[in-house]
Structure formats: C-alpha cells, structure tokens
N, C-alpha and C. Protein backbone atom coordinates (compact mmCIF):
# COMPACT_ATOMS: atom_id res chain seq x y z
N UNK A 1 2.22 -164.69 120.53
CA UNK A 1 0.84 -164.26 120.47
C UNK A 1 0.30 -163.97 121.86
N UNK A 2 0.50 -164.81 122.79
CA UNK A 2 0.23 -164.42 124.38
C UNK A 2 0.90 -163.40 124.91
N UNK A 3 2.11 -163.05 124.41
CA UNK A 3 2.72 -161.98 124.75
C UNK A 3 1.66 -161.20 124.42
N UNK A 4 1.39 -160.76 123.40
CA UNK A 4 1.17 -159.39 122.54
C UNK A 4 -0.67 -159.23 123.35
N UNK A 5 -1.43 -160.34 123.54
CA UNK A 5 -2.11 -160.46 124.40
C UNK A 5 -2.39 -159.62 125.57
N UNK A 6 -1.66 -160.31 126.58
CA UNK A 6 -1.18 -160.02 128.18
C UNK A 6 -1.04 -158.09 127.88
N UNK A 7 0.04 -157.66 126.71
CA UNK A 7 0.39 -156.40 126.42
C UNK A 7 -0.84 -155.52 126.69
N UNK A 8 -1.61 -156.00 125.75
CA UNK A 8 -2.98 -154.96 125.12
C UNK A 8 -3.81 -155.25 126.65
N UNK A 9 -3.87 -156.40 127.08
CA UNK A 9 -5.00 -155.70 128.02
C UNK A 9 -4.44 -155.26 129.48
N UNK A 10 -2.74 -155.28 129.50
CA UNK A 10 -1.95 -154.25 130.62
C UNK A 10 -2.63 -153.56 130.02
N UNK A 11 -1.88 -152.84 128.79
CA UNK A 11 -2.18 -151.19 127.62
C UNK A 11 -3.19 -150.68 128.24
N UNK A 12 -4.69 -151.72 128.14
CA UNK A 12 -5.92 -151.22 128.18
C UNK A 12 -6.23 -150.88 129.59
N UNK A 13 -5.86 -151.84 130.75
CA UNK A 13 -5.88 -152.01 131.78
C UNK A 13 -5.49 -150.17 132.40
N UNK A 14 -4.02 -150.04 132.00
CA UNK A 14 -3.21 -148.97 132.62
C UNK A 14 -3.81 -146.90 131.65
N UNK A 15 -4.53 -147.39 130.82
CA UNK A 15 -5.51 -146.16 129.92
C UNK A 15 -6.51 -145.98 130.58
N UNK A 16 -7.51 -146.74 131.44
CA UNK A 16 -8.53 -146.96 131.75
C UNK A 16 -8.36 -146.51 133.28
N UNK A 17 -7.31 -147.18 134.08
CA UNK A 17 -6.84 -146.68 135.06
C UNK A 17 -6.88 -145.23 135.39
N UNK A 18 -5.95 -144.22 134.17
CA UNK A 18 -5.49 -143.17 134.09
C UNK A 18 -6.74 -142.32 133.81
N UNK A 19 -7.54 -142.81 133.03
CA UNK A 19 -9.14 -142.25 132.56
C UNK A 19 -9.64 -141.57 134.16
N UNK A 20 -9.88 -142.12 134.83
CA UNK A 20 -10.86 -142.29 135.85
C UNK A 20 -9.96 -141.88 137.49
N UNK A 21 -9.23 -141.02 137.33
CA UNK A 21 -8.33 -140.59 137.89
C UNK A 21 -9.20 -139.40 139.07
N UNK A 22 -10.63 -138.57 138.34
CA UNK A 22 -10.86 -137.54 139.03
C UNK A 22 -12.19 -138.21 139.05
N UNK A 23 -12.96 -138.35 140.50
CA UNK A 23 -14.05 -138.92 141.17
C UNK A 23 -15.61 -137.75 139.84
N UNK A 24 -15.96 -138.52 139.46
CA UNK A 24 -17.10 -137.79 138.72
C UNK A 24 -18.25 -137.68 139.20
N UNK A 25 -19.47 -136.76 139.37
CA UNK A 25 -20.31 -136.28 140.13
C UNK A 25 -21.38 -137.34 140.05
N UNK A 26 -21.58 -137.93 139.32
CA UNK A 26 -22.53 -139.35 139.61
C UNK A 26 -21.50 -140.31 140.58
N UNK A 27 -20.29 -140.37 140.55
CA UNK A 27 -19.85 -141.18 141.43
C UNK A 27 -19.62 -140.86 142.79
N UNK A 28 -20.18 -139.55 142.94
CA UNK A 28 -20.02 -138.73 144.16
C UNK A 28 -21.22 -138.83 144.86
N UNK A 29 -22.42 -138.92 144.22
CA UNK A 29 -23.75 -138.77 144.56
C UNK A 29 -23.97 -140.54 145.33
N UNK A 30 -23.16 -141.28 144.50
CA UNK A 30 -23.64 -142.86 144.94
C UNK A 30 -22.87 -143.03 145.89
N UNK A 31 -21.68 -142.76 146.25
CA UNK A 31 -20.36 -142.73 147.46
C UNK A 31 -21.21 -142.16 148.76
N UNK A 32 -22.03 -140.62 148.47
CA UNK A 32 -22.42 -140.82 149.70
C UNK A 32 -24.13 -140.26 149.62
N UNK A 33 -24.70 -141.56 149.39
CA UNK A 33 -26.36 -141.59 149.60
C UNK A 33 -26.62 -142.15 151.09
N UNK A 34 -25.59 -143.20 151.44
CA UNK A 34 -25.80 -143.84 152.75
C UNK A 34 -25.17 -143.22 154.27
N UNK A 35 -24.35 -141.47 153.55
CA UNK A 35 -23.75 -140.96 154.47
C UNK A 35 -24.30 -140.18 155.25
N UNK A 36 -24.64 -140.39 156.92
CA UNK A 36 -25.34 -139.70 157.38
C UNK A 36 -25.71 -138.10 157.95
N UNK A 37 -24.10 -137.86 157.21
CA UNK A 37 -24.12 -136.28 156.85
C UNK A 37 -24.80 -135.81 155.60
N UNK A 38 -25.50 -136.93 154.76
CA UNK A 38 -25.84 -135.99 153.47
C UNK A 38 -27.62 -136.80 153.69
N UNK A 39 -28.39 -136.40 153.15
CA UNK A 39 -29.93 -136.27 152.80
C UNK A 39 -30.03 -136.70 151.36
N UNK A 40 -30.40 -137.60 150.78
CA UNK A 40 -30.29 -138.13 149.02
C UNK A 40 -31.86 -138.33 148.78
N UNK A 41 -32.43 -137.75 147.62
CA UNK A 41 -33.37 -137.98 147.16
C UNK A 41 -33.41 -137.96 145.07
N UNK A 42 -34.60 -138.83 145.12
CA UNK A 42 -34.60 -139.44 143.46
C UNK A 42 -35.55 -138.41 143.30
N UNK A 43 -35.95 -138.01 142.52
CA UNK A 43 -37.21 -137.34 142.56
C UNK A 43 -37.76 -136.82 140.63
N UNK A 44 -39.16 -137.65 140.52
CA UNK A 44 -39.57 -137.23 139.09
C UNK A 44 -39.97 -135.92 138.93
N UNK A 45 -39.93 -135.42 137.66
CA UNK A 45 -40.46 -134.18 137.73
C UNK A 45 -42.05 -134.15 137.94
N UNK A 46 -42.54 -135.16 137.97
CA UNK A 46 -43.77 -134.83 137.96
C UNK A 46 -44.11 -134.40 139.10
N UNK A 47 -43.65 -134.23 139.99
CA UNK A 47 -43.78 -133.18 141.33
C UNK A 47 -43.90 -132.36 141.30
N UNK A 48 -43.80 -131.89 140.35
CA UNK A 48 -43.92 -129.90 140.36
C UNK A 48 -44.77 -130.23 139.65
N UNK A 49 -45.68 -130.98 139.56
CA UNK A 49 -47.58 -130.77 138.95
C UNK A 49 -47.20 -129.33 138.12
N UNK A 50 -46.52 -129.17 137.11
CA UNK A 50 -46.94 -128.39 136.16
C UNK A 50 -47.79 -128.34 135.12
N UNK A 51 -48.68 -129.68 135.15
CA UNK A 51 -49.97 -129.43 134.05
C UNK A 51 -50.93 -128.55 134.59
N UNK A 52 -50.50 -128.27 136.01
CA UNK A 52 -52.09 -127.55 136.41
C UNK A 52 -51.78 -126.05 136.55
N UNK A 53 -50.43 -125.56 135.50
CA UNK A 53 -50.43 -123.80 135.56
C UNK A 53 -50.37 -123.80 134.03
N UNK A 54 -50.85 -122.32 133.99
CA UNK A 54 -50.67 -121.90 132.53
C UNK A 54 -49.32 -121.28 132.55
N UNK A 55 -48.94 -122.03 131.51
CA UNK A 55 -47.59 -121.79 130.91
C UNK A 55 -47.50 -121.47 129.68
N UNK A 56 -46.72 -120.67 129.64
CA UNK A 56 -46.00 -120.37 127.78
C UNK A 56 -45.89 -121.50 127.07
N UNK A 57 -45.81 -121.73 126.03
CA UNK A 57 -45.25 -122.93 124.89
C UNK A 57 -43.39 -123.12 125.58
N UNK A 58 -42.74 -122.17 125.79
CA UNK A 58 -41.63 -122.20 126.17
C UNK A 58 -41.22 -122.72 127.33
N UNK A 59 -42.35 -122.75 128.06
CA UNK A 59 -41.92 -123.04 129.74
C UNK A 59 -42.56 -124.48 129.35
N UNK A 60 -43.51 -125.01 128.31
CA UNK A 60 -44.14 -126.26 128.29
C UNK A 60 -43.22 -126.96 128.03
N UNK A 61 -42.32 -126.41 126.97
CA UNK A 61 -41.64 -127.11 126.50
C UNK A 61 -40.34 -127.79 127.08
N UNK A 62 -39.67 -126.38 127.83
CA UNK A 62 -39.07 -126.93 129.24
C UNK A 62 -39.29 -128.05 129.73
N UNK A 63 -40.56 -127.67 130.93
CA UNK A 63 -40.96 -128.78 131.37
C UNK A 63 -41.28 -130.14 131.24
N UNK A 64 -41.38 -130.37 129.95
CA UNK A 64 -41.91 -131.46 129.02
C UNK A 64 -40.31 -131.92 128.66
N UNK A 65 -39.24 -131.29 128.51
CA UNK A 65 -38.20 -132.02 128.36
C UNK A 65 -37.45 -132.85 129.67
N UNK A 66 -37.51 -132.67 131.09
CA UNK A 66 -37.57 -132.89 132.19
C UNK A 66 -37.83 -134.43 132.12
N UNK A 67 -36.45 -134.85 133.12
CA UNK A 67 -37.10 -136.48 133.64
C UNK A 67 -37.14 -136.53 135.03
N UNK A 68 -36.34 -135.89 135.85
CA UNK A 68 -36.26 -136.31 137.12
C UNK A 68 -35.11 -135.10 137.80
N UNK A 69 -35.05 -135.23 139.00
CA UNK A 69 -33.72 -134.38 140.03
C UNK A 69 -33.38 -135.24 140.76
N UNK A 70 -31.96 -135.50 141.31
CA UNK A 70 -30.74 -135.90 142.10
C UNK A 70 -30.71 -135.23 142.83
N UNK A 71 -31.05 -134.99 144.10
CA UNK A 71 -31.09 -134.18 145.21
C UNK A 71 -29.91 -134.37 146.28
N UNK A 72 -29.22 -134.05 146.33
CA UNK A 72 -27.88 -134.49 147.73
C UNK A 72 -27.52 -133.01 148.28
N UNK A 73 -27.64 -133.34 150.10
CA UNK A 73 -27.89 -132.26 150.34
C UNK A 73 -26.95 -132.45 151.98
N UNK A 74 -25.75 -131.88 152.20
CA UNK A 74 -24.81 -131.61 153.36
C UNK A 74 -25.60 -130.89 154.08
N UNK A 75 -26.09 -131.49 155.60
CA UNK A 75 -26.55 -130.43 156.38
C UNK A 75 -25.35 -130.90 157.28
N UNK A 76 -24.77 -128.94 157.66
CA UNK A 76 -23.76 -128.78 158.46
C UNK A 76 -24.23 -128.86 159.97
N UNK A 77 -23.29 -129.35 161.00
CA UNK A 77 -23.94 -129.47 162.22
C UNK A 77 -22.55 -128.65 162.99
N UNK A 78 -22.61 -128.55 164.51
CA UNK A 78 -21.23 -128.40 165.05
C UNK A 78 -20.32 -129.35 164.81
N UNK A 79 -21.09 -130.45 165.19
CA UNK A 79 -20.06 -131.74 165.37
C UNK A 79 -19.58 -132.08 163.74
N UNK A 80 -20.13 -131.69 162.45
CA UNK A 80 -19.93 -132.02 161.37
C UNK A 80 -18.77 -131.01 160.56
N UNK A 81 -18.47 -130.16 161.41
CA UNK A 81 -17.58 -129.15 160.43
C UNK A 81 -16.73 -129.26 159.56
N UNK A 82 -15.69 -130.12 159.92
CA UNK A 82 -14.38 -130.47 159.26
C UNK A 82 -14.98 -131.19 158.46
N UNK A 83 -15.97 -132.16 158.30
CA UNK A 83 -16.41 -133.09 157.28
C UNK A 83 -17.26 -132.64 155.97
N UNK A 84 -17.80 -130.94 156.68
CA UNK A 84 -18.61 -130.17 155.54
C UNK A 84 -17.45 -129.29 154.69
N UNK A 85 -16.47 -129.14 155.33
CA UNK A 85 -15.25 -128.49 154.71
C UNK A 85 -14.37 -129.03 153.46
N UNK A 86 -14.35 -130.68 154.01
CA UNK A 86 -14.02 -131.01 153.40
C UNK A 86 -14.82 -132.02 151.98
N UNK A 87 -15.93 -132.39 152.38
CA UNK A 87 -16.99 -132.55 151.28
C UNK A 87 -17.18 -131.27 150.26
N UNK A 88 -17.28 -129.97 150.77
CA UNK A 88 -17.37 -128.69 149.76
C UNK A 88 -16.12 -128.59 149.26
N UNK A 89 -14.83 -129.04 149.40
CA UNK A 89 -14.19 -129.25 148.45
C UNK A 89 -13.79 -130.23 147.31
N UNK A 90 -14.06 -131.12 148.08
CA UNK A 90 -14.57 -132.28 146.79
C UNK A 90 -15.80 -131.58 146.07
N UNK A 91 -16.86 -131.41 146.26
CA UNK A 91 -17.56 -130.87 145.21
C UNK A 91 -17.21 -129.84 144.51
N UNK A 92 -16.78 -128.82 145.18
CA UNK A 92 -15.76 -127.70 143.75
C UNK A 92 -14.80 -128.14 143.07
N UNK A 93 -14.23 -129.23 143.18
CA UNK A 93 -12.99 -130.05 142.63
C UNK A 93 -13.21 -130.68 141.61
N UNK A 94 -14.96 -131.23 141.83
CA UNK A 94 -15.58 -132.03 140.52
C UNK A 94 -16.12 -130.98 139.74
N UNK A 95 -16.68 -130.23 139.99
CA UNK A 95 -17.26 -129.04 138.98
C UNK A 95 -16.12 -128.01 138.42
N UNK A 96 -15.60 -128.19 138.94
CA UNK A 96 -13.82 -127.78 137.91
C UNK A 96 -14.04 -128.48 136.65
N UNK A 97 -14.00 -129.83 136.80
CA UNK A 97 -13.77 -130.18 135.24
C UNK A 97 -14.37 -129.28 134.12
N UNK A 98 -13.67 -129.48 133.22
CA UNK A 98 -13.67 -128.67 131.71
C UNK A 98 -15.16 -129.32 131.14
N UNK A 99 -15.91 -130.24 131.31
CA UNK A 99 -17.32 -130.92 130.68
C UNK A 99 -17.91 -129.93 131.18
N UNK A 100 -18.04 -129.49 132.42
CA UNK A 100 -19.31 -128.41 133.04
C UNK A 100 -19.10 -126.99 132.19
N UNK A 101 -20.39 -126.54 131.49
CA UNK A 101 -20.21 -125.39 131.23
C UNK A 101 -21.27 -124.25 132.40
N UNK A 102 -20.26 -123.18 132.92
CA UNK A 102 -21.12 -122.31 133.61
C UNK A 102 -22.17 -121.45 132.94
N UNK A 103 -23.25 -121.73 133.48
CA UNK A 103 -24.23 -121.31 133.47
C UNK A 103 -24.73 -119.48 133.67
N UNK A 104 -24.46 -119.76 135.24
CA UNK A 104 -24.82 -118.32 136.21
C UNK A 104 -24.15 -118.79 137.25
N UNK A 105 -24.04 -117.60 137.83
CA UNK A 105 -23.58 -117.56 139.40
C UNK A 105 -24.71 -116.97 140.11
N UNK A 106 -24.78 -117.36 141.24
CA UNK A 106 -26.10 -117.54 142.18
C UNK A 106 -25.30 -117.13 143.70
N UNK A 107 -26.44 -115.67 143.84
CA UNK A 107 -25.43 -114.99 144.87
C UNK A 107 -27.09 -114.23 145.97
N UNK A 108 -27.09 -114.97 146.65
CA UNK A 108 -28.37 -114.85 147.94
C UNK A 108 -28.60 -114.63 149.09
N UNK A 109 -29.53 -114.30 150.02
CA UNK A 109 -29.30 -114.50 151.12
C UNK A 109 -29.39 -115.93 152.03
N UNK A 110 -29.53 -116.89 151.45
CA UNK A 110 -29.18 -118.24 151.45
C UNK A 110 -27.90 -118.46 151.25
N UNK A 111 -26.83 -118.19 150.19
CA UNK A 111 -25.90 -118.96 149.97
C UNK A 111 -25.69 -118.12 148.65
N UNK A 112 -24.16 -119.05 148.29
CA UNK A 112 -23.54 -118.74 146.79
C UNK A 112 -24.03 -120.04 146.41
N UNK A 113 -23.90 -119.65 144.57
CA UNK A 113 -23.57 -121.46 144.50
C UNK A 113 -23.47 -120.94 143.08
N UNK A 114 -24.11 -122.10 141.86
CA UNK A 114 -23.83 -122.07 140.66
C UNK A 114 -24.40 -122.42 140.00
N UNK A 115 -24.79 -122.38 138.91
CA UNK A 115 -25.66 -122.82 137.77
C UNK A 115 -24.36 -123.38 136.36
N UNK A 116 -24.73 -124.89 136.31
CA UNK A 116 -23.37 -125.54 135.26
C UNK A 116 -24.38 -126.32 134.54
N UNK A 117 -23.96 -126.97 133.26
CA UNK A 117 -24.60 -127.67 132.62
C UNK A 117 -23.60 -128.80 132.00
N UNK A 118 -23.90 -130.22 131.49
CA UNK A 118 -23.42 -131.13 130.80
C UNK A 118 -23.93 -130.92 129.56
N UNK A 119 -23.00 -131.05 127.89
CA UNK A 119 -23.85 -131.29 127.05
C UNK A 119 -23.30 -130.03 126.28
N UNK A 120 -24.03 -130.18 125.07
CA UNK A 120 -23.62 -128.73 124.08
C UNK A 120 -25.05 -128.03 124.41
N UNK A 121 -25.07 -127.06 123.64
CA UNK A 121 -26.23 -125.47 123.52
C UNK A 121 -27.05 -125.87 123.38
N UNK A 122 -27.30 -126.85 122.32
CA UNK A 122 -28.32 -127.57 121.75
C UNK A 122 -29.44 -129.11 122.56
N UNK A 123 -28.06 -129.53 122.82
CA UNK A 123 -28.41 -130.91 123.45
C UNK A 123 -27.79 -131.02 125.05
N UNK A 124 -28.47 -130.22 126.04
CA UNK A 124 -27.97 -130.32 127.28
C UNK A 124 -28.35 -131.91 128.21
N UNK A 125 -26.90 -132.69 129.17
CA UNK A 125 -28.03 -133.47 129.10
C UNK A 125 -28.04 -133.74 130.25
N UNK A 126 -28.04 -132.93 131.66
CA UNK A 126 -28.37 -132.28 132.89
C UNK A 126 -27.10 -131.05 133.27
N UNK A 127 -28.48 -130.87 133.95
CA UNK A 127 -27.97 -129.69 134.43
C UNK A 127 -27.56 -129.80 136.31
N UNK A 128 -26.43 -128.58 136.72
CA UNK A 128 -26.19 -128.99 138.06
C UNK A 128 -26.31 -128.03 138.76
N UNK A 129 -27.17 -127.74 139.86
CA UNK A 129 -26.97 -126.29 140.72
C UNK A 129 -26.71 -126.62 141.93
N UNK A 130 -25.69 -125.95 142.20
CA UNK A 130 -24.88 -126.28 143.32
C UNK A 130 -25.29 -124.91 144.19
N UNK A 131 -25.22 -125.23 145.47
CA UNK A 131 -25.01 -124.07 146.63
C UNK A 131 -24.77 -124.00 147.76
N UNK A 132 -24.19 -123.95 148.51
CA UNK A 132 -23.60 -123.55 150.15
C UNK A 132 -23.94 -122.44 150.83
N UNK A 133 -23.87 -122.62 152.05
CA UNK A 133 -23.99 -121.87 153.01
C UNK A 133 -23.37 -122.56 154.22
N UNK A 134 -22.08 -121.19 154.60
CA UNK A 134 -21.29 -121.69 155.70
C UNK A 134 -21.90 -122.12 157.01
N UNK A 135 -22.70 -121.92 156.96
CA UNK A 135 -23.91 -121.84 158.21
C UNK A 135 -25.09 -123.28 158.03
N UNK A 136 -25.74 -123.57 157.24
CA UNK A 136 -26.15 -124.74 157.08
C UNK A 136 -25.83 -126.00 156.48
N UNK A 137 -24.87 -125.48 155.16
CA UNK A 137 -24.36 -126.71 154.66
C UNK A 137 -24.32 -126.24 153.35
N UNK A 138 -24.38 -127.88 152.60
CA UNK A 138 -24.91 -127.42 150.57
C UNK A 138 -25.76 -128.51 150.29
N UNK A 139 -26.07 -128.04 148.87
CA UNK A 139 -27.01 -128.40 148.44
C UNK A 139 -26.67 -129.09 146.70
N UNK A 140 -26.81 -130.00 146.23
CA UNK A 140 -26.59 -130.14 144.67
C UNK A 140 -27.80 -130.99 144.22
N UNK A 141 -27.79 -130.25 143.09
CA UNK A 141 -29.44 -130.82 142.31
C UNK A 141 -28.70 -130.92 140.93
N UNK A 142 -29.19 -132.41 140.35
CA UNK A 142 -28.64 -133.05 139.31
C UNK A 142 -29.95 -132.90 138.53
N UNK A 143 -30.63 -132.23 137.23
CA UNK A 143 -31.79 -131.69 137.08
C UNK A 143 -31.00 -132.51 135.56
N UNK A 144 -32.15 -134.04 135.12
CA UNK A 144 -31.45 -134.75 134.53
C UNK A 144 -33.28 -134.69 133.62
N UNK A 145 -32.68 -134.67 132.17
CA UNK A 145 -33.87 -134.44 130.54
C UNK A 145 -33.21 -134.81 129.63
N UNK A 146 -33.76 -134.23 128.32
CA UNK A 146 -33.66 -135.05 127.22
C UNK A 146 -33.68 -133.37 126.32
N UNK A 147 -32.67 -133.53 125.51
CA UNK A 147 -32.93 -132.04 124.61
C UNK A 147 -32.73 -130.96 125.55
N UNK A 148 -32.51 -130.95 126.56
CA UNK A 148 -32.77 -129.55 127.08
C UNK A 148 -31.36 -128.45 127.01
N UNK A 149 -32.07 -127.28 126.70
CA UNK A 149 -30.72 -126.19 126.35
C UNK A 149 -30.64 -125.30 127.18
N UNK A 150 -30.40 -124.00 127.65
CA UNK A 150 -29.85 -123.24 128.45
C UNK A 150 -30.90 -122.07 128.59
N UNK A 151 -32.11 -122.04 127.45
CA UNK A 151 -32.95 -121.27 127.64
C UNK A 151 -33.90 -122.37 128.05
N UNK A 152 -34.35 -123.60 128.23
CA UNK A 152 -35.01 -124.11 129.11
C UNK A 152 -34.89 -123.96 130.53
N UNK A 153 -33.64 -123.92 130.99
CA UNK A 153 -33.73 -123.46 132.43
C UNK A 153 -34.00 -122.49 132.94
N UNK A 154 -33.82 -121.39 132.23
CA UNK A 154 -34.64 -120.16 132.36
C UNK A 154 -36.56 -119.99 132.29
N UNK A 155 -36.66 -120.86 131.41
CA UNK A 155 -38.06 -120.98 131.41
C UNK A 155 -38.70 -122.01 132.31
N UNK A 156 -38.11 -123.07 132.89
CA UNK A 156 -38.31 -123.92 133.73
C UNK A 156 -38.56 -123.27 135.31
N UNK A 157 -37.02 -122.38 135.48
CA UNK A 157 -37.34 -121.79 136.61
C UNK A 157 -39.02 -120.29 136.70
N UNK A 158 -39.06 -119.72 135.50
CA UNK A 158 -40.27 -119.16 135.55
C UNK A 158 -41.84 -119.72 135.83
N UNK A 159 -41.55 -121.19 135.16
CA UNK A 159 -42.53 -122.50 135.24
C UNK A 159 -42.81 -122.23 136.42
N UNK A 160 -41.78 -122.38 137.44
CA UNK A 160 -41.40 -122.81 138.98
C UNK A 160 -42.58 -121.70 139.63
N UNK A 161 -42.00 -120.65 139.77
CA UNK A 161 -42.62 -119.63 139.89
C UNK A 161 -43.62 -118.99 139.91
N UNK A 162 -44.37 -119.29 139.02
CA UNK A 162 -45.73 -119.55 138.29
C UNK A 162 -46.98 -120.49 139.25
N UNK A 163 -45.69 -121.69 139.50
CA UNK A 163 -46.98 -122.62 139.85
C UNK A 163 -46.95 -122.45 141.76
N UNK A 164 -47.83 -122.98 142.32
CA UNK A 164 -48.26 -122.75 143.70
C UNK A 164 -47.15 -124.13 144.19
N UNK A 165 -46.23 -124.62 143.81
CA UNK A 165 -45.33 -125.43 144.67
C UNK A 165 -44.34 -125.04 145.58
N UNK A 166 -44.67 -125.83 146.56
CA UNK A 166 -44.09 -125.31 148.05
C UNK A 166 -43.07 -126.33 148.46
N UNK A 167 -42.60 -127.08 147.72
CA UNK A 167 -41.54 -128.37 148.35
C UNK A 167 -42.74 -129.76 148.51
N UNK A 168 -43.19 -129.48 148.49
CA UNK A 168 -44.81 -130.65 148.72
C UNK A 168 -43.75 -132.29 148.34
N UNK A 169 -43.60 -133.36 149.01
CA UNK A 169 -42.58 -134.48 148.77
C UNK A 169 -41.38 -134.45 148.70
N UNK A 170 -40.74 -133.33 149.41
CA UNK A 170 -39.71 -133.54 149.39
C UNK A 170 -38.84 -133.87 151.19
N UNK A 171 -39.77 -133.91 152.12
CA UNK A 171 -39.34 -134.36 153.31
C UNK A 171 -38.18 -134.17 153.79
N UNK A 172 -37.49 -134.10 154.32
CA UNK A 172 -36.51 -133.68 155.11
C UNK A 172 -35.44 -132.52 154.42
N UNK A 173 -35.23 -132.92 152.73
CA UNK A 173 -34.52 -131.96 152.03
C UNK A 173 -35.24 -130.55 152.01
N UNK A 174 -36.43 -130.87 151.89
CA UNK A 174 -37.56 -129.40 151.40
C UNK A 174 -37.53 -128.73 152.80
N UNK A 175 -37.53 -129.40 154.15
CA UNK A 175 -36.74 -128.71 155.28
C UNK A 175 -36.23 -128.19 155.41
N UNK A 176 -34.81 -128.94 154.82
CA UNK A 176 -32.78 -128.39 154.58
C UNK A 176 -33.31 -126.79 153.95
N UNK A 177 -33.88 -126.96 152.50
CA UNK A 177 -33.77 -125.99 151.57
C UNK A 177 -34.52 -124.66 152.22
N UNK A 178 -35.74 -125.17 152.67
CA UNK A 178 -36.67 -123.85 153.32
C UNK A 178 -35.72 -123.25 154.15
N UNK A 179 -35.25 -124.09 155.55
CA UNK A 179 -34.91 -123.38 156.54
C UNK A 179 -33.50 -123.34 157.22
C-alpha cells in the first residue's frame, strides 16, 4: 500500500512538473515587477473616468465589463540592450502559446506589437497588447474583465477616444508610453 502511495504522488509529482514547463505571462509579470529594467503598474479601470463621456450602450457595456490593467513596461537604455533583447524574446515565446488567440496586428509609428486574447468569443477573460520599439523598449498591458468578447475591445478602444484621457495616474509608464 505505501508502495502504490510513494508511486501516485512521484506520478503526480513528475505530470505537474512537465505541466509547467513554459514560464506563463502572469508568471512573467511577477518575476520581474522588482526588475529595474521594467516599470510595473496595477491599475483599475476606473481611471479612464468613463462615466463622464457619452457613450454608446456598446462602448458602456465594454467598459462596464472591465476590472483593471497589468501594465509592465521595458524601457531600453544603452547600457540595457542585451537584456531588452533578450526579455523581447521571452515575451514572444510566451505569446506563442496556442491559449492566446490573435486579435490584430498593430503596426505604428511607435512600434509593432499585437492584439491577443485569453478565453473563447464569448467569454474573453483578458486581453494582452503587446508592443516594442527597437529604440525605446516594450510595453505589455494585461487588460483583465469579466464577459468580455472581441467586439468589446473595439468598442472600449473607441470609449478611449471619445473621452479627454491623457495618461492622468499613470506616472512614469504614461511617460514610457507618450514619449
């Protein structure tokens, strides 16, 4: 009986092991909040004060599905190069996985980057926009709700648009991003 024991929780031990093999983007975000190449911010949605624009039912509804953004943000320096090189490949390495469905591709005079989502059509349950620039760095926003689908982000970003927000609390990232 101790045999068969000891067995199942090697078994379980060596499944669990094998599970967790490729670093996942929440475990990427907590690895480096304290790294002083990256900028980390929590941030509610209620920052984008969207009760005070008129919005569609569609963009309300958006917005109203919204809990918060994951902000992590590589600013490239001279002295930081090899370390932004190699951080932007760990992040394309995690957004490989088969869970992310692409969104859009995002092509600027800022940067490339991407629009991916977690979740089915129906029940998205964040979304990730990623972007770089060889010249300043990148940027990833973990845009984390409840219900939200693929035409909410479309209407979310029109929300955006709409309302008179300028980065207002976002301190050093809303920096990164402006300039």
């Amino acid at each position: 009986m101790k045999k068969s024991i000891k067995g199942a929780v090697l078994l379980i031990a060596v499944l669990l092991g094998s599970c967790a093999s490729q670093q996942s983007l929440q475990e990427y975000y907590v690895d480096n909040q304290e790294n002083p190449n990256f900028i980390s911010l929590d941030i509610p949605a209620s920052i984008l004060k969207m009760d005070e624009v008129d919005l569609t039912n569609g963009q309300k509804e958006a917005v109203e599905s919204l809990k918060k953004f994951n902000l992590l943000a590589f600013r490239k320096t001279e002295s930081n190069s090899a370390d932004f090189k190699l951080e932007k490949a760990k992040v394309k390495e995690i957004l490989k996985n088969d869970d992310f469905v692409e969104l859009m591709k995002i092509n600027s005079q800022y940067g490339k980057g991407v629009v991916k989502y977690l979740g089915d059509d129906n029940a998205i349950d964040e979304v990730i926009i990623y972007g770089a620039s060889d010249d300043k760095g990148f940027a990833l926003v973990r845009v984390l709700g409840k219900d939200m689908n693929p035409a909410h982000v479309v209407q979310l970003m029109q929300a955006i648009q709409k309302s008179d927000y300028k980065g207002e609390g976002l301190g050093e990232i809303g920096k990164f991003l402006k300039g």
